[in-house]
Every structure is written in structure tokens, then in C-alpha cells.
Protein backbone atom coordinates (compact mmCIF):
# COMPACT_ATOMS: atom_id res chain seq x y z
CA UNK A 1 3.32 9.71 14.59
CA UNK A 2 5.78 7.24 16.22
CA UNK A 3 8.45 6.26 14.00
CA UNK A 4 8.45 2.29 13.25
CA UNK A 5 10.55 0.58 10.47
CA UNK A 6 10.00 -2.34 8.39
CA UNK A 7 13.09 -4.19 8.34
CA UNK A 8 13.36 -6.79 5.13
CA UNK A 9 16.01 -10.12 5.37
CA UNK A 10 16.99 -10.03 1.37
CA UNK A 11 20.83 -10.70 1.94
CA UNK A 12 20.22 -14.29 1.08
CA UNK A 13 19.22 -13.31 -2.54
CA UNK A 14 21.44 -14.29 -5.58
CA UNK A 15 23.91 -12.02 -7.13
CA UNK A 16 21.61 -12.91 -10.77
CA UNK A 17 18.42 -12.56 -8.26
CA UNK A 18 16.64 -10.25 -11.43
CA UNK A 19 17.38 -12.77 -14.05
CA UNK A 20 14.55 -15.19 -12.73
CA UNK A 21 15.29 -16.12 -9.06
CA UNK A 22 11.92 -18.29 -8.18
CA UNK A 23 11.56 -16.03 -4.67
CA UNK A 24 11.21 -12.88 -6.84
CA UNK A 25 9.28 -13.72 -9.59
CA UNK A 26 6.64 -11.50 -10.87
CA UNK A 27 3.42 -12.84 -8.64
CA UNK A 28 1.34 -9.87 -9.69
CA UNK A 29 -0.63 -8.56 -12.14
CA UNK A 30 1.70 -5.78 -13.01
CA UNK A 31 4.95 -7.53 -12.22
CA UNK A 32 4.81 -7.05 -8.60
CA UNK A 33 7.09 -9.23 -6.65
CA UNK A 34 5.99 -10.57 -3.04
CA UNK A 35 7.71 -7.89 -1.65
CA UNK A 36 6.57 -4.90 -3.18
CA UNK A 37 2.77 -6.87 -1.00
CA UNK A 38 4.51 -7.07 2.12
CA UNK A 39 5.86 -3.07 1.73
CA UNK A 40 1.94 -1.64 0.67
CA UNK A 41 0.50 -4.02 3.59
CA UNK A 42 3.31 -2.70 5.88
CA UNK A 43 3.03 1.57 5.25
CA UNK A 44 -0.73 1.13 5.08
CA UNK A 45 -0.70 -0.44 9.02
CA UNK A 46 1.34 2.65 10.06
CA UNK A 47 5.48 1.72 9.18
CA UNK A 48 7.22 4.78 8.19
CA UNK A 49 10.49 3.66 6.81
CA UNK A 50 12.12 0.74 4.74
CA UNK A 51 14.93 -1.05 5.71
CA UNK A 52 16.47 -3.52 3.56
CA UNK A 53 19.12 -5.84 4.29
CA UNK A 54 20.99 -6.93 1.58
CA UNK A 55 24.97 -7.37 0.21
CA UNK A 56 26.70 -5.12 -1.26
CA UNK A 57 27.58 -6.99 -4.65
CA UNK A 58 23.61 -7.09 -5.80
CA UNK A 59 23.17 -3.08 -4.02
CA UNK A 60 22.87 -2.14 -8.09
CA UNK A 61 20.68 -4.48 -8.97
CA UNK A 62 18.37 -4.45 -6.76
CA UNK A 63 17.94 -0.83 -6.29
CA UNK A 64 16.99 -1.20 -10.05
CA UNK A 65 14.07 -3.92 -9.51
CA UNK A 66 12.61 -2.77 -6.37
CA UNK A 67 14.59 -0.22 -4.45
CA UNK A 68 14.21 2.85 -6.57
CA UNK A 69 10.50 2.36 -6.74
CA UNK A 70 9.79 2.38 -3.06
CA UNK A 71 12.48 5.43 -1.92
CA UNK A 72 9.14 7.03 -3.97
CA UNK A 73 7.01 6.00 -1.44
CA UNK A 74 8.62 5.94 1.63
CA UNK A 75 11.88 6.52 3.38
CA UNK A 76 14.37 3.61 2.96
CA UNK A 77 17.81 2.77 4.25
CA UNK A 78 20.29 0.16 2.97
CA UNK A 79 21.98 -2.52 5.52
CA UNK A 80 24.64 -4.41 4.14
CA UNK A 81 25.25 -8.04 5.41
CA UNK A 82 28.38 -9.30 5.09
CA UNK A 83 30.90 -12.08 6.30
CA UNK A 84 33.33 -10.03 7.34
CA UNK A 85 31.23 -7.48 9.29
CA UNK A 86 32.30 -9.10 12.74
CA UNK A 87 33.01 -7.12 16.50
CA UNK A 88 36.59 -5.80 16.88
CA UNK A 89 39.00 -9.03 17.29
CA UNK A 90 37.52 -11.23 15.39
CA UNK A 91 38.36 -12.52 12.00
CA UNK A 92 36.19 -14.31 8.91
CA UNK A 93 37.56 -18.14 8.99
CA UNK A 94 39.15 -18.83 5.37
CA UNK A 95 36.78 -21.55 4.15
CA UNK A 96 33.80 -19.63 5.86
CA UNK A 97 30.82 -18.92 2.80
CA UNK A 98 27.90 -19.10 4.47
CA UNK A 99 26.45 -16.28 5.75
CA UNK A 100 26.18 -15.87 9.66
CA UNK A 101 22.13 -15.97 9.83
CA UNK A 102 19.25 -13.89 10.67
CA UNK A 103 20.70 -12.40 13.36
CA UNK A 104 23.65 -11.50 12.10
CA UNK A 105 21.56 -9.74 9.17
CA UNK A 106 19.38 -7.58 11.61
CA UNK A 107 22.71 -6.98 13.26
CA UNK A 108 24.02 -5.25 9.46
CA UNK A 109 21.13 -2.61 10.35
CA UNK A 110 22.25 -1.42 13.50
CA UNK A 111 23.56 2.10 12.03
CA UNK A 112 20.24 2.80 10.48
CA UNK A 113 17.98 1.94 13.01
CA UNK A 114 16.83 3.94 15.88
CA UNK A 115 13.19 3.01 16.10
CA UNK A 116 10.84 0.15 16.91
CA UNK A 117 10.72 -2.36 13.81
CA UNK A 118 9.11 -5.62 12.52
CA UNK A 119 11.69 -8.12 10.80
CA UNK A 120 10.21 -10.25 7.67
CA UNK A 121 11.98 -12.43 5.09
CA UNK A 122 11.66 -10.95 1.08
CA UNK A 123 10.08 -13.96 -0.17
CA UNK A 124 6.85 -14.56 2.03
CA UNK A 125 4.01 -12.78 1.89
CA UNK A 126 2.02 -12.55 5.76
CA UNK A 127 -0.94 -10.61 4.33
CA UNK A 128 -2.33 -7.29 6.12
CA UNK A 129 -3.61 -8.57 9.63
CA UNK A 130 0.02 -9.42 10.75
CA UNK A 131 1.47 -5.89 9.90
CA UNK A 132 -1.49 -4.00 12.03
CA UNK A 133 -1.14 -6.11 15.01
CA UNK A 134 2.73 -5.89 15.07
CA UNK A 135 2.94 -2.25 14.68
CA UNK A 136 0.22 -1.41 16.85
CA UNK A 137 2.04 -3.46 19.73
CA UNK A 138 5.27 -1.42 18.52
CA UNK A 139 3.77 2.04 19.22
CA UNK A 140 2.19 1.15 22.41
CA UNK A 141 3.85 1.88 26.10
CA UNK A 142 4.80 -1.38 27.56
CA UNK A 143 5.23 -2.63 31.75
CA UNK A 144 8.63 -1.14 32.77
CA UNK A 145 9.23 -4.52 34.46
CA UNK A 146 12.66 -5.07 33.50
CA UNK A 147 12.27 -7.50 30.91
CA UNK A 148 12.23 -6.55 26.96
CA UNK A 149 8.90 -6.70 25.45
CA UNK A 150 8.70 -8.16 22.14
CA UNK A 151 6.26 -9.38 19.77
CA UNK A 152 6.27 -12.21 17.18
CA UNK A 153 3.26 -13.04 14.47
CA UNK A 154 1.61 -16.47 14.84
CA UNK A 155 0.28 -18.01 11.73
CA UNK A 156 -2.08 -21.38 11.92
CA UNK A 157 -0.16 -23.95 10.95
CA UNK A 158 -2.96 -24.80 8.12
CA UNK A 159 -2.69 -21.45 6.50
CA UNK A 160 1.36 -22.06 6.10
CA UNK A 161 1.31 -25.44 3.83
CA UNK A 162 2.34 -25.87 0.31
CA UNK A 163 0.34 -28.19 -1.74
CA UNK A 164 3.35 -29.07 -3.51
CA UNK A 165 5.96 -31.05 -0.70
CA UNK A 166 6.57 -30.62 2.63
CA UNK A 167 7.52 -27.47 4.66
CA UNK A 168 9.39 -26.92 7.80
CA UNK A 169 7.45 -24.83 10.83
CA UNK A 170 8.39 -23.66 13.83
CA UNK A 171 5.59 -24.83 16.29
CA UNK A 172 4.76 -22.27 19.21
CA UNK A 173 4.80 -23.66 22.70
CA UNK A 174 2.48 -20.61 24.10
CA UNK A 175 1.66 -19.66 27.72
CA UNK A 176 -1.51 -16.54 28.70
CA UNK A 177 -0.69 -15.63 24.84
CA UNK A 178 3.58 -15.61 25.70
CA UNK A 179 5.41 -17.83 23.14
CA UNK A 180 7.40 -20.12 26.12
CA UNK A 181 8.87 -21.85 23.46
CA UNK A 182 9.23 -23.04 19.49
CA UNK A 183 9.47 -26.70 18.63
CA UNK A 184 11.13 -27.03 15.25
CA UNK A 185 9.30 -29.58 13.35
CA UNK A 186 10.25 -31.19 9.68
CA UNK A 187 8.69 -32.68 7.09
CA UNK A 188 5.05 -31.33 7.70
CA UNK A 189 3.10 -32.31 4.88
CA UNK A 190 -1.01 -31.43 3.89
CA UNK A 191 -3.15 -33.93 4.11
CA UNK A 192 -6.33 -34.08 3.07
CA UNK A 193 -8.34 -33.70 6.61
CA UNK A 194 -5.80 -31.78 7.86
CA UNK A 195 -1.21 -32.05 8.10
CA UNK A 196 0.79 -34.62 9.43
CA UNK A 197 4.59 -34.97 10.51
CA UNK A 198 6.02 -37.58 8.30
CA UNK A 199 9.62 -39.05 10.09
CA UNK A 200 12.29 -41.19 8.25
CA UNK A 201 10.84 -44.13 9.57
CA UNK A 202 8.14 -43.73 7.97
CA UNK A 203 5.50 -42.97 11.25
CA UNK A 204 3.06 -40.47 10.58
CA UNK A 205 2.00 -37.95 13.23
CA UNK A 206 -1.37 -36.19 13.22
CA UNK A 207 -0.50 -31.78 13.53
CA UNK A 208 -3.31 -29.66 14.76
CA UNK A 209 -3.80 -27.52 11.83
CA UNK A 210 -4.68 -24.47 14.29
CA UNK A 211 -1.56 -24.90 16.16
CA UNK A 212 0.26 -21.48 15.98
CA UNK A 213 3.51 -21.38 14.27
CA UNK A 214 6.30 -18.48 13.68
CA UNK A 215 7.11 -17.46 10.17
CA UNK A 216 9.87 -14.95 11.19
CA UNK A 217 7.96 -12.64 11.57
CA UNK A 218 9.28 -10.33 14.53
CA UNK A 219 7.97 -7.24 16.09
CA UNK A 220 11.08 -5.83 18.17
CA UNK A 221 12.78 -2.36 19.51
CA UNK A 222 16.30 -0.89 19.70
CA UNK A 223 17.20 -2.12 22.86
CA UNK A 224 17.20 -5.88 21.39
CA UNK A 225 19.85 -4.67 18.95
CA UNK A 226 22.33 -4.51 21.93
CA UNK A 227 21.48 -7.87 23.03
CA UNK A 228 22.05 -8.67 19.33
CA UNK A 229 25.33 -7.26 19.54
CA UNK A 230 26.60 -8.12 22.55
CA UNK A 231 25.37 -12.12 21.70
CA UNK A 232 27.21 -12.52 18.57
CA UNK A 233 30.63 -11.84 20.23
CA UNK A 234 29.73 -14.53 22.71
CA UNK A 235 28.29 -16.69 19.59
CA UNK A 236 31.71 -16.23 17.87
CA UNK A 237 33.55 -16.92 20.96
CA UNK A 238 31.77 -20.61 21.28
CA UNK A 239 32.35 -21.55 17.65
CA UNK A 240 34.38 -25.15 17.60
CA UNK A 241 37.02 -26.48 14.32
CA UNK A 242 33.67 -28.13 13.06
CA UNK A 243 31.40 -25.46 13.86
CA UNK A 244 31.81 -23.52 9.93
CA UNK A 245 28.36 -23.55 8.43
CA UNK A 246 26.72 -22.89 12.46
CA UNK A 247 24.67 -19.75 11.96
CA UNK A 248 23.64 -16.50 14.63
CA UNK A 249 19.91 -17.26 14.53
CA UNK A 250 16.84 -14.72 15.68
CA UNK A 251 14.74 -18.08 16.85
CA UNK A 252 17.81 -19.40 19.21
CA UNK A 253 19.07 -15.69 20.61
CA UNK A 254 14.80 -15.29 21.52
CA UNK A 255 14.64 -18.33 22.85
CA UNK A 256 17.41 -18.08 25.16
CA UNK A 257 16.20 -14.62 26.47
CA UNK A 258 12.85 -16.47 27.18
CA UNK A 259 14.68 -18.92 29.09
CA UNK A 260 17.26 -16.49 31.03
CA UNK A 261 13.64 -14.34 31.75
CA UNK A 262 15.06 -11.80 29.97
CA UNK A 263 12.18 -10.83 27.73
CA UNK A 264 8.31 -11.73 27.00
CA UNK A 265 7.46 -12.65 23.46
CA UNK A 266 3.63 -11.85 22.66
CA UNK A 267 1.97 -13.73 20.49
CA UNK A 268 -0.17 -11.79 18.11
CA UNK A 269 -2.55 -14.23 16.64
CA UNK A 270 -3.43 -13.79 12.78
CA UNK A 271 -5.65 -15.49 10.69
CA UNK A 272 -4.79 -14.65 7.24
CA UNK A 273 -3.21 -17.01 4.91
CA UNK A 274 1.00 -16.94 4.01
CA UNK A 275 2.23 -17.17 1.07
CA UNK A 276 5.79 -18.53 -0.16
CA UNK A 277 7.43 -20.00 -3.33
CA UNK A 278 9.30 -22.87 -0.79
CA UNK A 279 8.88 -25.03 -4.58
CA UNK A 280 8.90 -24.17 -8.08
CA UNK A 281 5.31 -25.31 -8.79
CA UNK A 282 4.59 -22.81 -5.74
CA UNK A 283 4.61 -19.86 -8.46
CA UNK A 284 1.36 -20.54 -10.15
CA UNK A 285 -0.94 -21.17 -6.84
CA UNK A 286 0.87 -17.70 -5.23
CA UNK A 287 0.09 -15.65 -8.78
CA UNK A 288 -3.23 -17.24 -8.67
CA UNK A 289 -3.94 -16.28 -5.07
CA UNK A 290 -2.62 -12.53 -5.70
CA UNK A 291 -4.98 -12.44 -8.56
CA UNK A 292 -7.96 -13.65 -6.45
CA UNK A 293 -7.25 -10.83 -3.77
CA UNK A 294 -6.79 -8.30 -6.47
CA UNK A 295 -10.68 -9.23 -7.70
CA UNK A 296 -11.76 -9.00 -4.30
CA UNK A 297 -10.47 -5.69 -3.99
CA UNK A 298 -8.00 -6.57 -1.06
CA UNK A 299 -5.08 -4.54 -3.91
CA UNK A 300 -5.27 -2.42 -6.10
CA UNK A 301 -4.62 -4.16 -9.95
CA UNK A 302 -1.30 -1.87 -10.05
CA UNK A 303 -0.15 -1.18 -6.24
CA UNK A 304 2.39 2.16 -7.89
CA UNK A 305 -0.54 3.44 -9.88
């Protein structure tokens, strides 16, 4: 069996993340968190190995909450994402504290990864369609046509929503089922026929609730972790005096390689519902929703049983 990873963004977690963070609250009905879902859904579509990305000041903790319990299941490596992991001649700025971005985290794996991988975030939950179509396009041979072939999943827009405020989607510009482009759109709130943009001036703007949009969710091989490399010297290079909170972002360093024709991004349509705690009032609907899927015998009542 190919070897595929499952690489998890959880840098961005508190250093007090077990004493009642809102993104890993208990949402099932054992006390699983949203990613212990994300790991079953991920090993049962074929991933072999964990990866998760976090810093080194919560490594104790949260090999205590959630670590610990999956190196039982599976193999799993730690990443650590840090400021001051940066290329050779280059230095962290004094006042920088916010991390570099997603890139920059996949980047903190690139000593324990060798194999094709998908990359999530720890607090969303893509359900089990997502993981089979990514890894499936992982393990297959792709056209040796020069370009890198990656993958990305595309959730309807009307399966994303929260019924509790407005959310923040990146909509897919898509071309013969190639993403061609991602149009960053705020505000998006559900409406009752549908979602709608809402701007500062108050205009509304009608959103096709079927419209594909990215959740971060990124199906991608070794080679991209060279381009990775290789584009956050040039990213740290371009920073300006003003440029200190400016982040090394998977969406931007994707959608220039799209642009330079440096790679095709297929979209891999899925029609299952995401789930996210983007407000505290999420928390109830998402432990609701976990406990509807348990009944319907999607899980198991206790996933480490």
C-alpha cells in the first residue's frame, strides 16, 4: 500500500488549548474532539500516518489530550512550527508574534515527510467523502507533463455556513474541473432561500449556494515542499518596515503556481456537510450534528472502543 500522510495545521492552538479552547471542545459522545473525526475518516479512506503540526510549548499537552491516543492507532510524527524556524540568513524581526501562516506550518513538516499528503486545519470537520477522493487522487499515477499535480477539496458553499454570523469562503473560480482561481469573499451570511454577501455599505449580493468553495483542504506531494521552501526565502526577501503581521499563505503560493503554469489544481467535488466552531453558539449545533451521525450509524458511539 502506497504510503500517504495526513498532515494536521494545530500550531495555531493556545498554550491552555485543554482547559476549554472552543475549537477543541468535546463534540462527541465520548469526549471526542473534531479531530479525533477527521483522523477515523482519514485512516479509514486509506492515510497511513499522522502528522501534526504544532509548537513546541503545548508538545506536552497535547500529546496528553489527543496525541497519545492516536500513536495507538496509527503512525504519527510531530512538526514543530515556530517563528524562528527561518532559511539560513534570515532572522525573526523583534516585534514579530504572529506566526508566519499555513505555509510556513506545512513547511515545519518537511523532515518528516516523504510521502504524498492531504493538509486540514484541527478545528473543521470535512466528513468522509473528502478524505476518499483526496487520497485516491494521491495514490494514483499522474501526466508527466511538467507541471505539479495537485488536488484541493471543494465544499458547496451552502454546506459551509454557520447559522450563528457570518463566515469568510474562499470562492473557486474553476475551469474542465481545474480551480483557475479563488475569490476571497467576506461577510457571507445564510439566508433563508439561500446566502448572500453583505458589504459595509450595506448592498446585499445574492451567492449561489452550490458555488464550490476551498476549506483548506489540500491534497499535495513532496515535490510541492521544495516549492514551499524555496518560496518562503523569496517571501522573506519581499517583506517591507510595515509588512510584520503579512503571513506565507498555502492559498497565495497555489495561486501563483496556477498563474506561472506551474501546477494544475483538481477540484474534487464533495457533497457532505463541514463542520466548524467559527462562534461560540457553534458548539451545540456541531455536538448535535455528531450525535445525529452517530444514530445513523455514520460512527461508532465511542470511535477508540
Amino acid at each position: 500500500m502506497k504510503k500517504t500522510a495526513l498532515v494536521i495545521m494545530a500550531a495555531g492552538i493556545g498554550s491552555r488549548f485543554g482547559k476549554g479552547i472552543k475549537q477543541l471542545a468535546p463534540v462527541g459522545p465520548n469526549g471526542e474532539i473534531i479531530m479525533d473525526y477527521s483522523i477515523h475518516d482519514a485512516l479509514e479512506a486509506g492515510f497511513n500516518k499522522v502528522v501534526f503540526i504544532i509548537r513546541k510549548d503545548i508538545e506536552e499537552e497535547f500529546r496528553r489530550v489527543i496525541g497519545n491516543r492516536i500513536e495507538k492507532i496509527t503512525e504519527v510524527e510531530y512538526a514543530f512550527q515556530e517563528l524562528s524556524d527561518l532559511p539560513e540568513g534570515f532572522a525573526k524581526p523583534e516585534e514579530r508574534t504572529k506566526p508566519w501562516g499555513t505555509g510556513h506550518a506545512v513547511l515545519a513538516a518537511r523532515k518528516v515527510l516523504s510521502e504524498p499528503f492531504v493538509v486540514i486545519n484541527a478545528d473543521d470537520y470535512y466528513g468522509k467523502e473528502a478524505y476518499v477522493k483526496v487520497h485516491d487522487y494521491l495514490v494514483q499515477d499522474q501526466p508527466g507533463d511538467g507541471r505539479m499535480h495537485i488536488c484541493m477539496a471543494g465544499f458547496r458553499l451552502g454546506n459551509t455556513l454557520s447559522d450563528n454570523g457570518s463566515v469568510t469562503r474562499g470562492i473557486c473560480d474553476i475551469e474542465d474541473g481545474s480551480l483557475v482561481g479563488v475569490n476571497e469573499t467576506h461577510n457571507i451570511f445564510k439566508t433563508a432561500d439561500g446566502a448572500e454577501e453583505r458589504g459595509d455599505d450595506g448592498r446585499t449580493t445574492a451567492l449561489d449556494v452550490k458555488s464550490l468553495v476551498s476549506m483548506n483542504m489540500w491534497g499535495l506531494t513532496p515535490e510541492f515542499m521544495e516549492t514551499l521552501e524555496k518560496g518562503f526565502a523569496e517571501f522573506l526577501q519581499g517583506l517591507g518596515e510595515g509588512d510584520i503581521k503579512k503571513e506565507y499563505l498555502l492559498p497565495d503560493i497555489i495561486d501563483r503556481l496556477i498563474k506561472e503554469d506551474k501546477a494544475r489544481v483538481d477540484v474534487l467535488e464533495t457533497k457532505d456537510t463541514w463542520f466548524g466552531v467559527t462562534y461560540q453558539e457553534d458548539k451545540a449545533s456541531v455536538t448535535e450534528a455528531f450525535a445525529g451521525l452517530v444514530r445513523a450509524g455514520v460512527y461508532p458511539e465511542n470511535l477508540y472502543k
